[in-house]
C-alpha atoms as a PDB file:
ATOM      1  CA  UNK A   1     110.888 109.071 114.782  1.00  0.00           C
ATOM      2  CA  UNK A   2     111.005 106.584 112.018  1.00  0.00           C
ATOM      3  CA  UNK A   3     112.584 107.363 108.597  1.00  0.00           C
ATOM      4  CA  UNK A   4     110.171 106.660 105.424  1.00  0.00           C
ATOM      5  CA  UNK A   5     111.566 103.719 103.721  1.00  0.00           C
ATOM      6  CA  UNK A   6     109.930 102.996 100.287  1.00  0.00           C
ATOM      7  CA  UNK A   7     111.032 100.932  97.120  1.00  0.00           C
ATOM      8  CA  UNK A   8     109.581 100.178  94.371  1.00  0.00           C
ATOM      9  CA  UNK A   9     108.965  95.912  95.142  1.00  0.00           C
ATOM     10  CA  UNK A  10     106.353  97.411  97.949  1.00  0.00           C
ATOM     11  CA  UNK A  11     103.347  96.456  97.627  1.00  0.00           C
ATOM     12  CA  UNK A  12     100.474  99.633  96.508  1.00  0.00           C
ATOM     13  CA  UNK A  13      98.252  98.609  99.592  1.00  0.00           C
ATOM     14  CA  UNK A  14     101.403  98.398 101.711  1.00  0.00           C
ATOM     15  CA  UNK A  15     102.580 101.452 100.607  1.00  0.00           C
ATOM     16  CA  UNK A  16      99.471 103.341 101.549  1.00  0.00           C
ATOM     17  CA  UNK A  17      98.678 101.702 104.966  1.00  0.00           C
ATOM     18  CA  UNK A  18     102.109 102.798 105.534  1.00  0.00           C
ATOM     19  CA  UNK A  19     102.103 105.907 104.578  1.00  0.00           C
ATOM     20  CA  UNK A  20      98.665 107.546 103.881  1.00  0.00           C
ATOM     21  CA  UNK A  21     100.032 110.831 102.495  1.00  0.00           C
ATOM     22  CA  UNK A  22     101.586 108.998  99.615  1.00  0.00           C
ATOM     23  CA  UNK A  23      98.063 109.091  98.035  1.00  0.00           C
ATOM     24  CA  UNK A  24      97.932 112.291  96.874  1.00  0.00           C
ATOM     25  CA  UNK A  25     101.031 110.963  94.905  1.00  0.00           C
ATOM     26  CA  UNK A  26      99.114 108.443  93.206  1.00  0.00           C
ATOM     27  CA  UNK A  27      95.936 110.715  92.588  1.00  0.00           C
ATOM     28  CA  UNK A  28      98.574 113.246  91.230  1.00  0.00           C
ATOM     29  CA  UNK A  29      99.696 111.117  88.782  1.00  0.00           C
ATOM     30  CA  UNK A  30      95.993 109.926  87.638  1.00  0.00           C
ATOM     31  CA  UNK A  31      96.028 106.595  89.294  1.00  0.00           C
ATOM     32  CA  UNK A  32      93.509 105.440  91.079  1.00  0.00           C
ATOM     33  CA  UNK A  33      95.467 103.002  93.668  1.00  0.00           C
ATOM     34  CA  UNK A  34      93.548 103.871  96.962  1.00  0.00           C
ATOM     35  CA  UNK A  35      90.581 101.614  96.991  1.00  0.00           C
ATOM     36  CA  UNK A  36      91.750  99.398  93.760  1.00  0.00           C
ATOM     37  CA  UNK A  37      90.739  95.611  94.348  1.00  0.00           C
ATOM     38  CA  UNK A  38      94.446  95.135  92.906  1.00  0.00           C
ATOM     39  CA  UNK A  39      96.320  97.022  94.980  1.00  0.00           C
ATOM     40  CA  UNK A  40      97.020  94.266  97.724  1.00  0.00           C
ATOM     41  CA  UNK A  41      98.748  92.153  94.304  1.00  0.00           C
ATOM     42  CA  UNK A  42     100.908  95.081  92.379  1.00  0.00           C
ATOM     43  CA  UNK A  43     103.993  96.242  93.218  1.00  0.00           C
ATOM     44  CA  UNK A  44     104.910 100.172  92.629  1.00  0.00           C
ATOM     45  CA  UNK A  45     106.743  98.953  89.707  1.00  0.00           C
ATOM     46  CA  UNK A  46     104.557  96.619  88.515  1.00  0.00           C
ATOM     47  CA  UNK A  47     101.974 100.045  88.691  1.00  0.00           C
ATOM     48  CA  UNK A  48     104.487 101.758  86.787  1.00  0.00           C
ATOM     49  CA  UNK A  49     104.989  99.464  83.694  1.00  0.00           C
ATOM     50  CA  UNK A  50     100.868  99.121  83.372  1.00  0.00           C
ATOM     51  CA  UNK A  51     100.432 102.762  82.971  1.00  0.00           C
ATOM     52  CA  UNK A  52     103.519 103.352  81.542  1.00  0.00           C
ATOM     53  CA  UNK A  53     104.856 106.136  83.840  1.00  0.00           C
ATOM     54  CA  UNK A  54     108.655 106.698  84.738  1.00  0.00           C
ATOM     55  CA  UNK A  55     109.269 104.667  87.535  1.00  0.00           C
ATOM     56  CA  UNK A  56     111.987 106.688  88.293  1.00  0.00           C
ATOM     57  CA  UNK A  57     110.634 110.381  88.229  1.00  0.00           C
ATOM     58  CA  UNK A  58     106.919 108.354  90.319  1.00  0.00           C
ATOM     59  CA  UNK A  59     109.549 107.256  93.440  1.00  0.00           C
ATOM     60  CA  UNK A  60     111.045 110.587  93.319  1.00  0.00           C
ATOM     61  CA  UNK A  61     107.624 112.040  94.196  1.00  0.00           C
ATOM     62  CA  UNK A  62     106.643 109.581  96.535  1.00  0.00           C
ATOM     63  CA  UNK A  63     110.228 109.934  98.424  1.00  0.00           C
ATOM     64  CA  UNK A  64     109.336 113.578  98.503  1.00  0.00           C
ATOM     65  CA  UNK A  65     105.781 113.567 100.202  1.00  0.00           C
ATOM     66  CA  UNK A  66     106.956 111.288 102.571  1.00  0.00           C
ATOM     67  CA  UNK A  67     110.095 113.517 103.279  1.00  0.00           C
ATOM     68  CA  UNK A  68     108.203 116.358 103.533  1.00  0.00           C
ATOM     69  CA  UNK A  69     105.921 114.543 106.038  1.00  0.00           C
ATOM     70  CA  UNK A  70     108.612 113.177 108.286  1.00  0.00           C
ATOM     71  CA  UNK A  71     110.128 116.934 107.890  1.00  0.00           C
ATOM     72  CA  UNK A  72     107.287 118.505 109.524  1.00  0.00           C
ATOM     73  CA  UNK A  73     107.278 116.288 112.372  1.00  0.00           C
ATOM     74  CA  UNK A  74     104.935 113.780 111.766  1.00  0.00           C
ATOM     75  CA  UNK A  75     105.271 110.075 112.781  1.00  0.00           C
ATOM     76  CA  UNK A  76     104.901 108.082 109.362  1.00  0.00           C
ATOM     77  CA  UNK A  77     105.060 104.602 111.333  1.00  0.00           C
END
C-alpha cells in the first residue's frame, strides 16, 4: 500500500483525482473545488490565500482524511 503524500504546491484537480476522499475536506471547509473550472490552475495554497483560510490548520485536515483512509485499509493510489 501506498502512503498519502500531499503538499500544499499540488494542484486542487490533482489532489482530488488522487485522492477522492479529500473532498469532503474541501466541502467541509465551504469550498467548492470538485467540479471548479479552476481547479486544474490553483494550487492548495493558492486556494488558501483566495479564501483566506489557514493553510496550515486546511493541510492538517486533508493529512487526516487521507490518514484515516489509508488506516482503514484502503488503496489511495
Amino acid at each position: 500500500m501506498l502512503r498519502a503524500e500531499i503538499d500544499e504546491t499540488m494542484l486542487v484537480e490533482e489532489v482530488l483525482a488522487r485522492y477522492p476522499q479529500a473532498a469532503a475536506v474541501f466541502k467541509r471547509w465551504g469550498l467548492h473545488c470538485v467540479g471548479c473550472w479552476l481547479a486544474d490552475v490553483h494550487t492548495i495554497a493558492q486556494v488558501a490565500e483566495i479564501f483566506n483560510l489557514n493553510l496550515r490548520t486546511f493541510m492538517r485536515d486533508l493529512r487526516k482524511a487521507l490518514k484515516e483512509e489509508s488506516a482503514e485499509g484502503i488503496q489511495l493510489f
